[in-house]
N, C-alpha and C. Protein backbone atom coordinates (compact mmCIF):
# COMPACT_ATOMS: atom_id res chain seq x y z
N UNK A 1 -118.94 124.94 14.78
CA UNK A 1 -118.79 125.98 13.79
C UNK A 1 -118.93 127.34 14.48
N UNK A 2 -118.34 128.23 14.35
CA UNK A 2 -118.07 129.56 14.61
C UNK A 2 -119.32 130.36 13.89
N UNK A 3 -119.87 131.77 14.58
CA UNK A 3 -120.90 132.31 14.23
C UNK A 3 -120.34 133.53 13.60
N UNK A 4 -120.74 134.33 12.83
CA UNK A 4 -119.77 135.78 12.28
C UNK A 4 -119.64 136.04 13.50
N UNK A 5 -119.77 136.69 14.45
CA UNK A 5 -119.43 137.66 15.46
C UNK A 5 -117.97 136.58 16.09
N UNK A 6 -118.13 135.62 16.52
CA UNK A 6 -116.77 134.85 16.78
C UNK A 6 -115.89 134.96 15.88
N UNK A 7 -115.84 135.07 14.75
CA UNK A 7 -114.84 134.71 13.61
C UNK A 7 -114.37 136.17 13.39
N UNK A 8 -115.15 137.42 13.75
CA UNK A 8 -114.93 138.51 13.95
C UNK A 8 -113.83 139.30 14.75
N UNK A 9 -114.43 138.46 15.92
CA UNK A 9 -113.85 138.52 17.29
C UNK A 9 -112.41 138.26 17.27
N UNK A 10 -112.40 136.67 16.78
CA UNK A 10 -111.11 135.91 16.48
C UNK A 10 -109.95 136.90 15.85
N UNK A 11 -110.42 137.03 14.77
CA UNK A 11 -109.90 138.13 13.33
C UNK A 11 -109.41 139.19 13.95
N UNK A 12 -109.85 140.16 14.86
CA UNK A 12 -109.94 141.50 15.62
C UNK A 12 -108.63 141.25 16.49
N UNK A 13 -108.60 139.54 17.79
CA UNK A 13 -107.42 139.50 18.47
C UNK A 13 -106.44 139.10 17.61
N UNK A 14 -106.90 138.32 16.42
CA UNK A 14 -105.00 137.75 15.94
C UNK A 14 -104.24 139.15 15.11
N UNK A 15 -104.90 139.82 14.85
CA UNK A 15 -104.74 141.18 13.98
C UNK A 15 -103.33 141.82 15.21
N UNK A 16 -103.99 141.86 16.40
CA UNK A 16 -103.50 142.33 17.57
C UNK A 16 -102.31 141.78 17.95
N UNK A 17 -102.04 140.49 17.52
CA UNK A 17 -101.46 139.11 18.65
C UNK A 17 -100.34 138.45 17.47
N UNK A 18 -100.45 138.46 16.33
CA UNK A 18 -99.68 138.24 15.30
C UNK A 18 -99.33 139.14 13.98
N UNK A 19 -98.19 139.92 14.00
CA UNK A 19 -98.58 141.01 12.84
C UNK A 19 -97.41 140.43 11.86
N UNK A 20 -98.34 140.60 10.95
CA UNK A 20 -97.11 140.23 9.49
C UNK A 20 -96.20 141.39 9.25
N UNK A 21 -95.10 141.36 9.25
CA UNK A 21 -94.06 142.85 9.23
C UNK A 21 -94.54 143.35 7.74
N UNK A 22 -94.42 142.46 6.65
CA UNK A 22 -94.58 143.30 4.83
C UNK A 22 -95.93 143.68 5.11
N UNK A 23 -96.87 143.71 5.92
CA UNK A 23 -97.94 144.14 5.37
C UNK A 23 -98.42 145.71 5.36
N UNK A 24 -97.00 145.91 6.88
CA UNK A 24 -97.49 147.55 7.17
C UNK A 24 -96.14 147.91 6.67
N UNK A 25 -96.49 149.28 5.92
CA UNK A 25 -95.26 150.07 5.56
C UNK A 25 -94.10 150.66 6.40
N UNK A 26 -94.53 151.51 7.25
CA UNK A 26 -93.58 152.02 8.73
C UNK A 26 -92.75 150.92 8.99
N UNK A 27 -93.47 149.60 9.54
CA UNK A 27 -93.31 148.42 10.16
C UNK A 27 -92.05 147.52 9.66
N UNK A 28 -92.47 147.39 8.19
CA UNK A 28 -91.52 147.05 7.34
C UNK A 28 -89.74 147.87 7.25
N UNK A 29 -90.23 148.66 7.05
CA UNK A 29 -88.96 149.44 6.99
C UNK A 29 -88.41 149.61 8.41
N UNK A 30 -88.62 149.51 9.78
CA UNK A 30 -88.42 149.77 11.16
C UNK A 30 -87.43 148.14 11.49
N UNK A 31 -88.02 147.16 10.23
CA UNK A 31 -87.64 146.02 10.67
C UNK A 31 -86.34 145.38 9.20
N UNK A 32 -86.07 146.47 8.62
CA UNK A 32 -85.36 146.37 7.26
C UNK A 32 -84.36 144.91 7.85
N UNK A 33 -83.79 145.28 9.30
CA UNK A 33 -82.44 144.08 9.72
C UNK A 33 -83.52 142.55 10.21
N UNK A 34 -84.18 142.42 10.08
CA UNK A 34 -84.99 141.85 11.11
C UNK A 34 -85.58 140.26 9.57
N UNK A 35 -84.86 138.88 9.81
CA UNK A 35 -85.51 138.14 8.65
C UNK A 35 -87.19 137.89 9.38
N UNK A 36 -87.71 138.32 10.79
CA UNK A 36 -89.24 137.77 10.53
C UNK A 36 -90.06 138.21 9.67
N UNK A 37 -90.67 136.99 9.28
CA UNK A 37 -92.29 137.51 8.66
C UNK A 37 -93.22 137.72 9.74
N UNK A 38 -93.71 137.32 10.75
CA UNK A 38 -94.02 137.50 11.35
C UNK A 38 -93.59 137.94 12.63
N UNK A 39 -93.89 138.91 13.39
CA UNK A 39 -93.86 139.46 14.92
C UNK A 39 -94.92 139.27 15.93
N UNK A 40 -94.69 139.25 16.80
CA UNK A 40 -95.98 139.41 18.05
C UNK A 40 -96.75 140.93 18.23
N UNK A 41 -97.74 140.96 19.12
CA UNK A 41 -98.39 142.24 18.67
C UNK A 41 -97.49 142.95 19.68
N UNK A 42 -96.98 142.55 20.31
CA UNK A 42 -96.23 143.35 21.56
C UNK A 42 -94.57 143.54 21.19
N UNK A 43 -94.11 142.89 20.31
CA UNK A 43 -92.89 143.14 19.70
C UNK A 43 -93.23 144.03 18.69
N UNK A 44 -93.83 144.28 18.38
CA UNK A 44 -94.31 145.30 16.81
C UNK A 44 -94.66 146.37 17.58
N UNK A 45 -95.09 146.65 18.57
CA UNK A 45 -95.14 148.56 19.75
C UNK A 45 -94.09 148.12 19.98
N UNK A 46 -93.06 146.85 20.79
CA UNK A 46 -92.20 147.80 21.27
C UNK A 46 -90.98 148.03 20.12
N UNK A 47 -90.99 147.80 18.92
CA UNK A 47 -90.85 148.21 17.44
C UNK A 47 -91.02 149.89 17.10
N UNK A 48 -92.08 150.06 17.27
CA UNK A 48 -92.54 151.43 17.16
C UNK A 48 -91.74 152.03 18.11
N UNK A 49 -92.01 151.70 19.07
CA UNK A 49 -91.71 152.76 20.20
C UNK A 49 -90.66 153.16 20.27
N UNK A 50 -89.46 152.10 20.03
CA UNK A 50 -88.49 151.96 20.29
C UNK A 50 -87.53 153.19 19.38
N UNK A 51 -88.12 153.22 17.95
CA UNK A 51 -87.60 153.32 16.84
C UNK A 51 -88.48 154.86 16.07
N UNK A 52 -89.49 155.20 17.13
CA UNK A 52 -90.46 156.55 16.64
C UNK A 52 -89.91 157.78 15.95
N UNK A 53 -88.96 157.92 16.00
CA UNK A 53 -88.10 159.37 15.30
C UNK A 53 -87.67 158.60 14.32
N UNK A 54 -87.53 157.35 13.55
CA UNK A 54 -87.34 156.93 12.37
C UNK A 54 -89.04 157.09 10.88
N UNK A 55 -89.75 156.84 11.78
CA UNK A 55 -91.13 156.70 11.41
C UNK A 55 -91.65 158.02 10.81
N UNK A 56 -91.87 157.53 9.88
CA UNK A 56 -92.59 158.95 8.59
C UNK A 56 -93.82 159.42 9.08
N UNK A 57 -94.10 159.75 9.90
CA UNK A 57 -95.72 159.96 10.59
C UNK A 57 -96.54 160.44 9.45
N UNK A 58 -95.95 160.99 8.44
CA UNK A 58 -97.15 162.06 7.34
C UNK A 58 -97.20 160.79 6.55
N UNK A 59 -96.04 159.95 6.55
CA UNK A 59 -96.45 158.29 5.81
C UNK A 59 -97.91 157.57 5.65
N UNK A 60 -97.80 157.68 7.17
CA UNK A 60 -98.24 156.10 7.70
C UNK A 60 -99.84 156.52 7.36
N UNK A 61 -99.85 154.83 6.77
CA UNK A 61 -101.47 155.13 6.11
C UNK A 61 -102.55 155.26 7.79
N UNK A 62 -103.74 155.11 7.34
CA UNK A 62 -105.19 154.80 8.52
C UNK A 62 -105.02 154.30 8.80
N UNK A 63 -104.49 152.40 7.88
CA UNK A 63 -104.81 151.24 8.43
C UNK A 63 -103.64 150.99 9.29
N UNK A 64 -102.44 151.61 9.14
CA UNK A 64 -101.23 151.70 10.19
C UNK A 64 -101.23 152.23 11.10
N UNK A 65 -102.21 153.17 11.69
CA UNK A 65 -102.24 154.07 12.35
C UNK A 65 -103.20 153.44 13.25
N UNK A 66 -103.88 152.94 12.81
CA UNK A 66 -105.24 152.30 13.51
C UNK A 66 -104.52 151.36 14.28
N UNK A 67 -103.59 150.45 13.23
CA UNK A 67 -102.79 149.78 13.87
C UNK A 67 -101.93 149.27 15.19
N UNK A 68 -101.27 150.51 14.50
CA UNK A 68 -100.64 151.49 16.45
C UNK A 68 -101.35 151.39 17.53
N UNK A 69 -102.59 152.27 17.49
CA UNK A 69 -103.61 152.45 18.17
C UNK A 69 -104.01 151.28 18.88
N UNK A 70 -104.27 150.33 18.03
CA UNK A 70 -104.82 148.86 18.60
C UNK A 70 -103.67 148.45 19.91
N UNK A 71 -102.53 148.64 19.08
CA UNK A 71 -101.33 147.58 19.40
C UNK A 71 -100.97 148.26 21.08
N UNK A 72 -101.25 149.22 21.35
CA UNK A 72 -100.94 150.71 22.25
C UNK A 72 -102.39 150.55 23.62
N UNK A 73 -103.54 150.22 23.10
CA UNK A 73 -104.34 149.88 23.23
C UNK A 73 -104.08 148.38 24.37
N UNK A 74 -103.92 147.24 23.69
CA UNK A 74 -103.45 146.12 23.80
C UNK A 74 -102.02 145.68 24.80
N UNK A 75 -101.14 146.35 24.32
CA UNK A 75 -100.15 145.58 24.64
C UNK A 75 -99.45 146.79 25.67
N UNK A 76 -99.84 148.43 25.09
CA UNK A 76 -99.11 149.51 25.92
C UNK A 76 -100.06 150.17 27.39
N UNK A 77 -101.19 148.95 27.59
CA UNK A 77 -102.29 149.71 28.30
C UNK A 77 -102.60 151.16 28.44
N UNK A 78 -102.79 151.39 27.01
CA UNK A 78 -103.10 152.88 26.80
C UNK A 78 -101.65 153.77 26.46
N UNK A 79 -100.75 153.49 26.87
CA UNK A 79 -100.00 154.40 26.59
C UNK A 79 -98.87 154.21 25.87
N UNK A 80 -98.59 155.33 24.90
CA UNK A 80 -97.44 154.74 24.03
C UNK A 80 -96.11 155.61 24.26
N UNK A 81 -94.95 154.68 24.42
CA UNK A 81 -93.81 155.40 24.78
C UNK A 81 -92.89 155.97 23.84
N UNK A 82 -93.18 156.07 23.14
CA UNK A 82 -92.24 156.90 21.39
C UNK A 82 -91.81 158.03 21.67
């Protein structure tokens, strides 16, 4: 059995490692041609990145933004190319 801080932990990388496209707004719409429900965390930056002058920046909620951040974090070793 898993302790909170593992299940935490867990929760924190799949957030990172599997992103549901409907759940983020920007995301969704960046992927309007696209039938996944799901993306990788590294296909979803290079999503962003790719596609940044489409992206409503005054849009995008915290939790999208945080998002980014993570994903930039993670997958862009710090740096994001938009």
């Amino acid at each position: 059995m898993m302790t909170c801080q593992q299940t935490e932990q867990l929760r924190a990388w799949l957030t990172l490692e599997a992103i549901e496209v409907a759940a983020w707004p920007q995301l969704s719409l960046l992927c309007w041609g696209r039938h996944d429900q799901w993306i990788s965390g590294a296909d979803a930056l290079a999503t962003y990145e790719r596609n940044w002058r489409f992206v409503a920046q005054d849009m995008l909620t915290a939790a999208e933004a945080n998002l980014i951040r993570g994903l930039v974090e993670r997958h862009g070793k710090g740096a994001f190319n938009g």
